[in-house]
C-alpha atoms as a PDB file:
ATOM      1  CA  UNK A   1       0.000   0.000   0.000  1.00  0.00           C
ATOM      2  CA  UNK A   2       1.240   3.027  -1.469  1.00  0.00           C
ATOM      3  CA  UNK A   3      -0.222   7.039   0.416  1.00  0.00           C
ATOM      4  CA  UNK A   4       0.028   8.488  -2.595  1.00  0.00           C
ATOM      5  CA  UNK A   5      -2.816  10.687  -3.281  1.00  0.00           C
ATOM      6  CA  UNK A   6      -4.820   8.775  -0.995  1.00  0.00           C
ATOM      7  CA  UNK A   7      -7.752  10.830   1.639  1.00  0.00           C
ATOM      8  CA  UNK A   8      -6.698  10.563   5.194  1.00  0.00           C
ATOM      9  CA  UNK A   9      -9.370  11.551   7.601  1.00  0.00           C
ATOM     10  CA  UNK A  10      -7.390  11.849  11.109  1.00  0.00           C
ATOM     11  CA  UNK A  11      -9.340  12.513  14.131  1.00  0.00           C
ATOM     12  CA  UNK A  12      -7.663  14.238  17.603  1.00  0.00           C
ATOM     13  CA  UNK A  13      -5.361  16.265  14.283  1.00  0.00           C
ATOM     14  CA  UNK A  14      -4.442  19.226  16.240  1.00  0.00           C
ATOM     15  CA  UNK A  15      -1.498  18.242  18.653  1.00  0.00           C
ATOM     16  CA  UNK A  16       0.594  14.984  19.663  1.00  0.00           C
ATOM     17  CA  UNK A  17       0.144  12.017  17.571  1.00  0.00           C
ATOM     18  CA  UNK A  18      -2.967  13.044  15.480  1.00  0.00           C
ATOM     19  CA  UNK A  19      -0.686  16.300  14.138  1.00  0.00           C
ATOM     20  CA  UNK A  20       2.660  14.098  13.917  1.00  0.00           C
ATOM     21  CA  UNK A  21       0.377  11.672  11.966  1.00  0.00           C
ATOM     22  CA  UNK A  22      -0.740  14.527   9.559  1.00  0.00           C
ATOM     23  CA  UNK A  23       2.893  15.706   9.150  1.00  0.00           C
ATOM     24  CA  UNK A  24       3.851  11.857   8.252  1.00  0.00           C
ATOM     25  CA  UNK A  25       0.687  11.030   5.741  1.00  0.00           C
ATOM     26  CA  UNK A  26       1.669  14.696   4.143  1.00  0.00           C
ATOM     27  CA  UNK A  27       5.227  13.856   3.280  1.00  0.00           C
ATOM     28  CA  UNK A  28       3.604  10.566   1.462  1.00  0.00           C
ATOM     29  CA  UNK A  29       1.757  12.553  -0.820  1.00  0.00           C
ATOM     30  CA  UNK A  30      -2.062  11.990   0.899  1.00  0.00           C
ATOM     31  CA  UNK A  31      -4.645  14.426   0.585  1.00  0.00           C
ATOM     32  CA  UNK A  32      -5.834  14.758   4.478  1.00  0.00           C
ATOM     33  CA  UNK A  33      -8.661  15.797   6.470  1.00  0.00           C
ATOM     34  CA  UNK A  34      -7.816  16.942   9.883  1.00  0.00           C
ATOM     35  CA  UNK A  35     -10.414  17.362  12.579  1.00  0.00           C
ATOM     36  CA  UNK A  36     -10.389  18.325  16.381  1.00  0.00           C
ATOM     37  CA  UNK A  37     -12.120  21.028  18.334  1.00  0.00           C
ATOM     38  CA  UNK A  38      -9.395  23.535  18.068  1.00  0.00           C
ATOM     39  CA  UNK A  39      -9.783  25.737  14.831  1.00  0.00           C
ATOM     40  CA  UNK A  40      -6.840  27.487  15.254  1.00  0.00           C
ATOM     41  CA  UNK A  41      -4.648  24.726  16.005  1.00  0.00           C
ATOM     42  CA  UNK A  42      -5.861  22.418  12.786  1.00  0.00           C
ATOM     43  CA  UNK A  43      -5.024  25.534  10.443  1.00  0.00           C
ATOM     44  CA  UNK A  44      -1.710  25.188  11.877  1.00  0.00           C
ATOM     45  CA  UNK A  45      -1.194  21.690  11.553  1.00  0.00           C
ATOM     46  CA  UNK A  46      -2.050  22.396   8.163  1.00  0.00           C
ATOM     47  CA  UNK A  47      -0.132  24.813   6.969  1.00  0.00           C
ATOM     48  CA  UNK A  48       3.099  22.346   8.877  1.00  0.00           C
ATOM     49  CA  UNK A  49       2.215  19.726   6.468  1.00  0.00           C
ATOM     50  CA  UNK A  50       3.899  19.324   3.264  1.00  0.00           C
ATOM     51  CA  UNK A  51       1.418  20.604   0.459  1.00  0.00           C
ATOM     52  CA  UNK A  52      -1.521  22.423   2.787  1.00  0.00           C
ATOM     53  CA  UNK A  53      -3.097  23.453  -0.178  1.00  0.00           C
ATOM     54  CA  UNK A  54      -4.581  19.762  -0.402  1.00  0.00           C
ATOM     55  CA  UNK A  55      -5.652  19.432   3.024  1.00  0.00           C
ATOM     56  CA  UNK A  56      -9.358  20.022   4.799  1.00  0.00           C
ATOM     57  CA  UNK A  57      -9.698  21.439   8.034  1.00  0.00           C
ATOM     58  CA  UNK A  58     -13.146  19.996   9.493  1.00  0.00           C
ATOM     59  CA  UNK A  59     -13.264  20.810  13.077  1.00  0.00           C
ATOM     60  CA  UNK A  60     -15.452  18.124  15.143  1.00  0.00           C
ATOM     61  CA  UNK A  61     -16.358  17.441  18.631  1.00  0.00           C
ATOM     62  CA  UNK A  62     -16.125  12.970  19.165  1.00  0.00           C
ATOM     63  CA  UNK A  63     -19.519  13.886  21.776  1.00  0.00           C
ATOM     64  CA  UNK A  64     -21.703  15.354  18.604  1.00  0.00           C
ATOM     65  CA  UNK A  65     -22.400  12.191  16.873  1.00  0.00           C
ATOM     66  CA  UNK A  66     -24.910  13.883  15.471  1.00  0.00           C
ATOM     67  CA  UNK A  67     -22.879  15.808  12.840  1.00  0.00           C
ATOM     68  CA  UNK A  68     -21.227  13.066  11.627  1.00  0.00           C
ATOM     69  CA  UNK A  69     -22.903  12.041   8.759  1.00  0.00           C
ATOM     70  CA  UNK A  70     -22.852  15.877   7.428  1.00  0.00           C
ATOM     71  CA  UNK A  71     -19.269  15.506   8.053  1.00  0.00           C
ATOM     72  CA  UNK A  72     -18.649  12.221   5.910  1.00  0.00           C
ATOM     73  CA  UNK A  73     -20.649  13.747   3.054  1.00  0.00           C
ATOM     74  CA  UNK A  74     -18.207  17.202   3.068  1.00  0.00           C
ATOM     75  CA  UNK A  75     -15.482  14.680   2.898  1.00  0.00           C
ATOM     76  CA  UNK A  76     -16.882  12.226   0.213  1.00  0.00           C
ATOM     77  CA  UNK A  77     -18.202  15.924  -1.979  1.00  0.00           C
ATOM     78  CA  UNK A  78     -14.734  17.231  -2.104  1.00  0.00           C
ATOM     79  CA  UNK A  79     -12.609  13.940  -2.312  1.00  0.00           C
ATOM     80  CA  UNK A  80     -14.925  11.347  -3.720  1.00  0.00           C
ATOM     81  CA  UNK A  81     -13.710   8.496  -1.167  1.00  0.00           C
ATOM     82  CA  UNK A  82     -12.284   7.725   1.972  1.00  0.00           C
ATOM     83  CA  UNK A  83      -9.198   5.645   1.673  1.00  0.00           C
ATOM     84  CA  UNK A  84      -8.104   5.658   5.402  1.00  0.00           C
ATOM     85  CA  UNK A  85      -9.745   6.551   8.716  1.00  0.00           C
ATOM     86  CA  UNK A  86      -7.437   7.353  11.544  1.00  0.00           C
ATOM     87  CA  UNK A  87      -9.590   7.233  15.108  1.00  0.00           C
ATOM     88  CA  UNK A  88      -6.725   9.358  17.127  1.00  0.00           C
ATOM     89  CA  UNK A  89      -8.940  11.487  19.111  1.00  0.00           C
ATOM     90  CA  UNK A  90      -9.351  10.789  22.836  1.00  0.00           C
ATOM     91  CA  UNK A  91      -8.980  11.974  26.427  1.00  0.00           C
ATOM     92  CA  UNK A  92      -7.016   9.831  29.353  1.00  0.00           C
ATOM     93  CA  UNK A  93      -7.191   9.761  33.176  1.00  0.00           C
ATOM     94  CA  UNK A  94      -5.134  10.723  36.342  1.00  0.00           C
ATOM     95  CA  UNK A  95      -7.899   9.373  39.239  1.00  0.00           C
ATOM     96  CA  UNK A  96      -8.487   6.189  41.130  1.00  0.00           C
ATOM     97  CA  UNK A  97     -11.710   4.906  40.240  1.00  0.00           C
ATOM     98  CA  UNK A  98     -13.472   5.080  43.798  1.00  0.00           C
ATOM     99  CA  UNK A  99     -12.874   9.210  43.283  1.00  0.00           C
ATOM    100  CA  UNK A 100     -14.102   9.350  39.829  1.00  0.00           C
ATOM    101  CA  UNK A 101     -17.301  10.770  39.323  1.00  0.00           C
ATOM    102  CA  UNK A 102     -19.523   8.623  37.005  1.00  0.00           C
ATOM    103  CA  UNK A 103     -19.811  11.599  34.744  1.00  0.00           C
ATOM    104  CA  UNK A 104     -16.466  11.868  34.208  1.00  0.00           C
ATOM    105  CA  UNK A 105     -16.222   7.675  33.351  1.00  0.00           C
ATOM    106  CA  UNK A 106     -18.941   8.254  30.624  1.00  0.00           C
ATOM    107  CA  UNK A 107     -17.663  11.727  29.250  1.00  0.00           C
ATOM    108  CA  UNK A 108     -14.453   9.508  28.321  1.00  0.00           C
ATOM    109  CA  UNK A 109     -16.188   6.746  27.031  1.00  0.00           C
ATOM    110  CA  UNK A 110     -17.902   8.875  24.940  1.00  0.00           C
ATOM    111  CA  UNK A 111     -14.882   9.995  24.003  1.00  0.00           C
ATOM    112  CA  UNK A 112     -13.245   7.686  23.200  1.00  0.00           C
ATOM    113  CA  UNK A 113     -15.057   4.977  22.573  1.00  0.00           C
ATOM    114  CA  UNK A 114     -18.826   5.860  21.628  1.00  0.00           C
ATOM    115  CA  UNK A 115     -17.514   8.669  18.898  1.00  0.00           C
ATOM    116  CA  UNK A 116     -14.931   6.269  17.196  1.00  0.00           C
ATOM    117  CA  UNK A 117     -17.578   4.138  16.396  1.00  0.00           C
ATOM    118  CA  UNK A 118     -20.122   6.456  15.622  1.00  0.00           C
ATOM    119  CA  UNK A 119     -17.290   7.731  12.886  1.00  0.00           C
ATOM    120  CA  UNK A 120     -16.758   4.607  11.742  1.00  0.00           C
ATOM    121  CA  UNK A 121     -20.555   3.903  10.893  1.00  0.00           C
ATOM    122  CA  UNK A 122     -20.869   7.926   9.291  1.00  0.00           C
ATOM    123  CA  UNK A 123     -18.081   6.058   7.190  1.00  0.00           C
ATOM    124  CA  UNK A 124     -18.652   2.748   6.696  1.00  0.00           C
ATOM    125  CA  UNK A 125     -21.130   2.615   3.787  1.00  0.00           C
ATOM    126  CA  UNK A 126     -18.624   4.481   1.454  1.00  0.00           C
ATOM    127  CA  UNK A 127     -15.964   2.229   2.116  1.00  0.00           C
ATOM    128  CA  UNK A 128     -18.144  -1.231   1.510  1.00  0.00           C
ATOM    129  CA  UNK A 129     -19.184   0.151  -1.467  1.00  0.00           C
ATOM    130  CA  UNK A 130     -16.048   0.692  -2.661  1.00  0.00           C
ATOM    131  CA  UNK A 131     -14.466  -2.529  -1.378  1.00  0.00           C
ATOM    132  CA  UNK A 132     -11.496  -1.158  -0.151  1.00  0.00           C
ATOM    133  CA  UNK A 133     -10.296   1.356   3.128  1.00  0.00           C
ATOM    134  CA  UNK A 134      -8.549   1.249   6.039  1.00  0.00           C
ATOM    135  CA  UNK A 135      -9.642   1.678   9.516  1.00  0.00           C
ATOM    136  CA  UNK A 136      -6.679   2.622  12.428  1.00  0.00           C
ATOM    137  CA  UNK A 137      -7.368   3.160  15.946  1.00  0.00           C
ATOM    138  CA  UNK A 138      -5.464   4.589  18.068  1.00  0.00           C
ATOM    139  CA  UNK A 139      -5.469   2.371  21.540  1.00  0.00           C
ATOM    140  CA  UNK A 140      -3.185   2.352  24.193  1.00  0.00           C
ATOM    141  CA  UNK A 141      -0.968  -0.110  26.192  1.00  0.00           C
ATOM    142  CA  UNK A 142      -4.227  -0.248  28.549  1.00  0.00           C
ATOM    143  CA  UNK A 143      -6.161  -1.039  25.788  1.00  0.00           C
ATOM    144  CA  UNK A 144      -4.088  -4.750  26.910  1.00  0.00           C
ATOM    145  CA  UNK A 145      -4.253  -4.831  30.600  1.00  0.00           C
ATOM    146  CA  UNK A 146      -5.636  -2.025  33.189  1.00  0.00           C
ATOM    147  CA  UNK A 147      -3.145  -0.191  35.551  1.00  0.00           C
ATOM    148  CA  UNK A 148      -3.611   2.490  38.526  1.00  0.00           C
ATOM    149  CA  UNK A 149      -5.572   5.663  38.136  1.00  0.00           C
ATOM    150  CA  UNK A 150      -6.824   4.725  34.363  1.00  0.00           C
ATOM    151  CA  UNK A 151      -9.879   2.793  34.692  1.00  0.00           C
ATOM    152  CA  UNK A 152     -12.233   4.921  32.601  1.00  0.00           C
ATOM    153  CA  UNK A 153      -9.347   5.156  30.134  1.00  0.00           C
ATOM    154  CA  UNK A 154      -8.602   1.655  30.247  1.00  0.00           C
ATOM    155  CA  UNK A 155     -11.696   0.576  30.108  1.00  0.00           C
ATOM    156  CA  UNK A 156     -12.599   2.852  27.078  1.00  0.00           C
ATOM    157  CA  UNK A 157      -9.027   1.229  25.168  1.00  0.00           C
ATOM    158  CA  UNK A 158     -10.022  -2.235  26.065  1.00  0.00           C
ATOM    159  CA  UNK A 159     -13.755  -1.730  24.397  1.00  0.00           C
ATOM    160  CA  UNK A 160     -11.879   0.042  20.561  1.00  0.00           C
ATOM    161  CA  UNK A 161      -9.763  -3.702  20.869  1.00  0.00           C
ATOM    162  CA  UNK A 162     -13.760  -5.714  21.198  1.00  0.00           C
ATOM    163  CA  UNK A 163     -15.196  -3.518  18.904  1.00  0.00           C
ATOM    164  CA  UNK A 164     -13.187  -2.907  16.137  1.00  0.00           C
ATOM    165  CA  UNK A 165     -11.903  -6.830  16.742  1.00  0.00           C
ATOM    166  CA  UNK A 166     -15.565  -7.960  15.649  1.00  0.00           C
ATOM    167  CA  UNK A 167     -15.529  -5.158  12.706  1.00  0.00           C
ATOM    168  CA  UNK A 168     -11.975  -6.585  11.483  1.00  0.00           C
ATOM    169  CA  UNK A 169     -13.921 -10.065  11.136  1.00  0.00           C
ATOM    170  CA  UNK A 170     -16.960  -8.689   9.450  1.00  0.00           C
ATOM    171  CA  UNK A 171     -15.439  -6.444   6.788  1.00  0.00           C
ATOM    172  CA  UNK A 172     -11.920  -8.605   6.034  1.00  0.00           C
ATOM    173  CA  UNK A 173     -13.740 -10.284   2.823  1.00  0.00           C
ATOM    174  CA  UNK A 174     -14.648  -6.701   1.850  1.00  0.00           C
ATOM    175  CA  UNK A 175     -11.595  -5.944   1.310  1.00  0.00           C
ATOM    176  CA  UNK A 176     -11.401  -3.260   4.362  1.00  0.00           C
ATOM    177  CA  UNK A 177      -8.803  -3.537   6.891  1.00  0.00           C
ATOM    178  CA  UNK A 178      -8.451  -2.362  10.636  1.00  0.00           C
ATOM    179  CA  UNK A 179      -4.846  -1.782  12.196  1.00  0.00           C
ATOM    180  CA  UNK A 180      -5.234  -1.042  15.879  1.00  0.00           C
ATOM    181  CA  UNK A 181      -2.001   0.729  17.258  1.00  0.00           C
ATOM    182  CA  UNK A 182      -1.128   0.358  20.952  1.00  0.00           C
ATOM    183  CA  UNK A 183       1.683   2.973  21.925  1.00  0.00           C
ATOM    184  CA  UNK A 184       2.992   3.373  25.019  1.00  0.00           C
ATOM    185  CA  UNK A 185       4.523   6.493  26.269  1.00  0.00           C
ATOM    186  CA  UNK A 186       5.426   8.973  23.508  1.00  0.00           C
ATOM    187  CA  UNK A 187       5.944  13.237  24.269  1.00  0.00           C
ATOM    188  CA  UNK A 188       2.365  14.742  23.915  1.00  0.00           C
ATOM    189  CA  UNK A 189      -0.060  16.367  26.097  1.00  0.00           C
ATOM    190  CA  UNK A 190      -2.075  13.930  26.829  1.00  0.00           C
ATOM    191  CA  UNK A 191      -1.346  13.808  30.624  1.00  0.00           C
ATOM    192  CA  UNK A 192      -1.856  17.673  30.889  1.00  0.00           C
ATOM    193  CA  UNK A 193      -5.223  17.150  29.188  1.00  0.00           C
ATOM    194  CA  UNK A 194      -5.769  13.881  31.312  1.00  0.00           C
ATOM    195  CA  UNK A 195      -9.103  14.122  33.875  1.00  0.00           C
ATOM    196  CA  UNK A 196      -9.470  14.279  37.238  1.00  0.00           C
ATOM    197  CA  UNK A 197     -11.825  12.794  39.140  1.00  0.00           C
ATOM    198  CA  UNK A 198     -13.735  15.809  39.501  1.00  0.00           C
ATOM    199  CA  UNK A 199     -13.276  16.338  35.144  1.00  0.00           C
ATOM    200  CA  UNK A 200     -10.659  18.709  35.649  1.00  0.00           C
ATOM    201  CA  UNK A 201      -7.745  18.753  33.858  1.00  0.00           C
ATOM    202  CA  UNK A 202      -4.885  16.769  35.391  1.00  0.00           C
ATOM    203  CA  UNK A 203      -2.776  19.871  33.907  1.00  0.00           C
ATOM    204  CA  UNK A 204       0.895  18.741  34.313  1.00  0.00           C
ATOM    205  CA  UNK A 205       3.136  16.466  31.903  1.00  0.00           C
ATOM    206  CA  UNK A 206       3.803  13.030  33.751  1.00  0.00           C
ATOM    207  CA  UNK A 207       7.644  12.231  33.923  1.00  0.00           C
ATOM    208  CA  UNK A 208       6.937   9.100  31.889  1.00  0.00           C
ATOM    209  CA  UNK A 209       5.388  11.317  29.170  1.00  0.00           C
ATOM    210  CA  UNK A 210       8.187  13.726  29.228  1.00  0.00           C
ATOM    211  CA  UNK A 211      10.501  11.041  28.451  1.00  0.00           C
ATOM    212  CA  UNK A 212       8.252   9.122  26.293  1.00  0.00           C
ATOM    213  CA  UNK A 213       8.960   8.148  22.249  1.00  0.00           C
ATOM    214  CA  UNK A 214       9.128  11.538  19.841  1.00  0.00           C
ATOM    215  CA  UNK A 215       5.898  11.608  18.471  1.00  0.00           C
ATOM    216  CA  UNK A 216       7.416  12.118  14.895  1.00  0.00           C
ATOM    217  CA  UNK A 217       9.100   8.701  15.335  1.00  0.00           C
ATOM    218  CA  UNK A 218       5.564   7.015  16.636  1.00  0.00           C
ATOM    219  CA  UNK A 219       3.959   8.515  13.697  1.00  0.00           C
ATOM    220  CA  UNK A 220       6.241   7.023  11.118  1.00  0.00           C
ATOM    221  CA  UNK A 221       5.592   3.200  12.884  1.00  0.00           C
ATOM    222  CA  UNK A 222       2.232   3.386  12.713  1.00  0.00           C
ATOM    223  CA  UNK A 223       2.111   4.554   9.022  1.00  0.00           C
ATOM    224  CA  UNK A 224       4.525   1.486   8.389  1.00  0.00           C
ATOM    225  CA  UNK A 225       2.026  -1.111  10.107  1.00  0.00           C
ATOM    226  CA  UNK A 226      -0.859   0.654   8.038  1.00  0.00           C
ATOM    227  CA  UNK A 227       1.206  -0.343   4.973  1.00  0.00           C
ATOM    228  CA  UNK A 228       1.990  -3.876   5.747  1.00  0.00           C
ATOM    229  CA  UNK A 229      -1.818  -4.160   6.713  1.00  0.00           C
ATOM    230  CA  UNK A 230      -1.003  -5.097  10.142  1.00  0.00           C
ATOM    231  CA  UNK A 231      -4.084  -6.466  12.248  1.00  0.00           C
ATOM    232  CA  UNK A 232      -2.110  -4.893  15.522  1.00  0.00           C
ATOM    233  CA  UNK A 233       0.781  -3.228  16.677  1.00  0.00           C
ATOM    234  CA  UNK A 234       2.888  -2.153  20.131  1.00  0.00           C
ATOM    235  CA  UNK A 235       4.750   0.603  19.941  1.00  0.00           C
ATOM    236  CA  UNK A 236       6.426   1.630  22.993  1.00  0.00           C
ATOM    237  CA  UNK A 237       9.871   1.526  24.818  1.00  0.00           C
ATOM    238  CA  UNK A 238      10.433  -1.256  27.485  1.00  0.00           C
ATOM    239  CA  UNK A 239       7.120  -0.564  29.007  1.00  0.00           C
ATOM    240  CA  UNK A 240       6.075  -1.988  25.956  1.00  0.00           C
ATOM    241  CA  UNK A 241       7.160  -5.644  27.983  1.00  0.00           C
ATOM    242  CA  UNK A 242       4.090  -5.705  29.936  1.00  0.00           C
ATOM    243  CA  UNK A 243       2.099  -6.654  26.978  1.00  0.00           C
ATOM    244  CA  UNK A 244       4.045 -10.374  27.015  1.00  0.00           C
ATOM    245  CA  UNK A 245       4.621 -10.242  31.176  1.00  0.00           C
ATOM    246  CA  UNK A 246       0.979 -10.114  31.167  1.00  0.00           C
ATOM    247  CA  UNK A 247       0.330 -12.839  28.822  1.00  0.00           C
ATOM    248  CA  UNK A 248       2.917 -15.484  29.555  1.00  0.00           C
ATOM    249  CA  UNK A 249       2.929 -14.509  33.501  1.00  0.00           C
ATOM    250  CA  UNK A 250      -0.081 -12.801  34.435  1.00  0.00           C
ATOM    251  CA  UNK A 251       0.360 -13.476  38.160  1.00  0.00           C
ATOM    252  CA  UNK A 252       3.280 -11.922  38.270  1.00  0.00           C
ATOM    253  CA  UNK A 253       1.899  -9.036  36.121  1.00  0.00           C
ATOM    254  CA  UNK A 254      -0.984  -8.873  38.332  1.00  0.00           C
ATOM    255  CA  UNK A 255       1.786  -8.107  41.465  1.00  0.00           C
ATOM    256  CA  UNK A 256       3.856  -5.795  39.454  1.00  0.00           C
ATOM    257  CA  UNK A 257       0.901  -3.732  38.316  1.00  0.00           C
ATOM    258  CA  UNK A 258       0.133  -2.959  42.183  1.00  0.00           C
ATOM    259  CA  UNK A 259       3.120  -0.925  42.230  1.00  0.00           C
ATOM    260  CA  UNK A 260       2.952   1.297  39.416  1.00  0.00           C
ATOM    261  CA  UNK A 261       3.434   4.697  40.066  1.00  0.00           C
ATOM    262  CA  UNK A 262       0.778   6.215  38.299  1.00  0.00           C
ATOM    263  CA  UNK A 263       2.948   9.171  36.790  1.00  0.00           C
END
């Protein structure tokens, strides 16, 4: 699989991953649509990437499912197709769960969860008819195994794997694909815009964040296991070893995991 002039819809666009993504998918040659709250920050993404003049800004909000199918059909008027559809966009956690409010569990499964699939069905029909696209989500070492002060999060990762699991089934003789990536730490902001228990925003960059993979580097991994058609990927530093601790010695795991530090 070549990016060449391919569409690239890329959710959570405007910082970290999602904007290290767009700089990546640019410098192949796709045509990409970049969406996120922030206005300002997409148009700046934009104008980063290699050839802006190709690019869509379409600002969404993952909790308005309701404009999604207007969105799809801006996408499919200007570019005729969807070739790939990046679900990046999502919000983590920095509470235990006995100090989480319930509102806060179901803002970021709604999140991150409930408007990746919603997406995906605005999208869906397009693709089938075509018989060809590509779906990537963006999951999370917890999207494996749950650890301290991320159940909300974890819980929302561990739901993309069921979901888009059953999809990969369905669609496979359809000729779509689904890639889910699993990172572990890589430098963004996605502890500062973490929740509290109380939805507030965590505000500070964890020290495992801080010294986390270059997003740049992530970016270009992920956009190599989208060409091989990869059902799954890990891509992480030595954390990245709880992923076979777990599986080969989960009782073990399960006494390591008490004494993460949750930073």
């Amino acid at each position: 699989m070549t990016f060449d002039n391919r569409i690239v819809w890329i959710t959570g666009a405007s910082s970290g991953i999602g904007a290290a993504l767009a700089r990546a998918w640019a410098e192949q040659g796709a045509h990409l649509v970049l969406s996120a709250r922030r206005h300002e920050a997409l148009h700046a993404v934009r104008d980063a990437c290699a050839h802006p003049e190709r690019h869509l800004v379409l600002p969404l909000d993952l909790t308005a499912p309701e404009t999604f199918q207007d969105a799809a059909r801006q996408v499919l008027g200007r570019y005729g197709q969807i070739d790939v559809l990046v679900h990046n966009g999502g919000i983590s956690q920095r509470s235990p769960a006995a100090e989480t409010a319930i509102e806060v569990d179901r803002r970021i499964m709604e999140v991150n969860f409930f408007g990746a699939v919603a997406l995906t069905k605005a999208v869906l029909p397009s693709m089938l008819e075509r018989g060809r696209g590509h779906l990537v989500v963006i999951s999370s070492l917890v999207g494996k195994f749950g650890t301290p002060m991320r159940s909300a999060y974890a819980a929302s990762k561990h739901a993309l794997h069921g979901f888009f699991g059953s999809l990969r089934a369905e669609v496979h003789d359809a000729g779509l694909r689904v890639t889910i990536v699993c990172p572990g730490y890589v430098r963004t902001d996605v502890s500062r815009n973490a929740l509290r228990g109380d939805g507030t925003r965590h505000g500070r960059m964890d020290a495992n964040q801080e010294h986390g993979l270059n997003p740049d580097r992530c970016a270009h991994r992920i956009l190599r296991a989208v060409a091989k058609e990869r059902a799954e990927v890990v891509i992480a530093g030595t954390e990245g070893l709880a992923v076979y601790l777990n599986r080969f010695f989960p009782g073990l795991f399960r006494r390591v995991v008490r004494r993460v530090r949750p930073s």
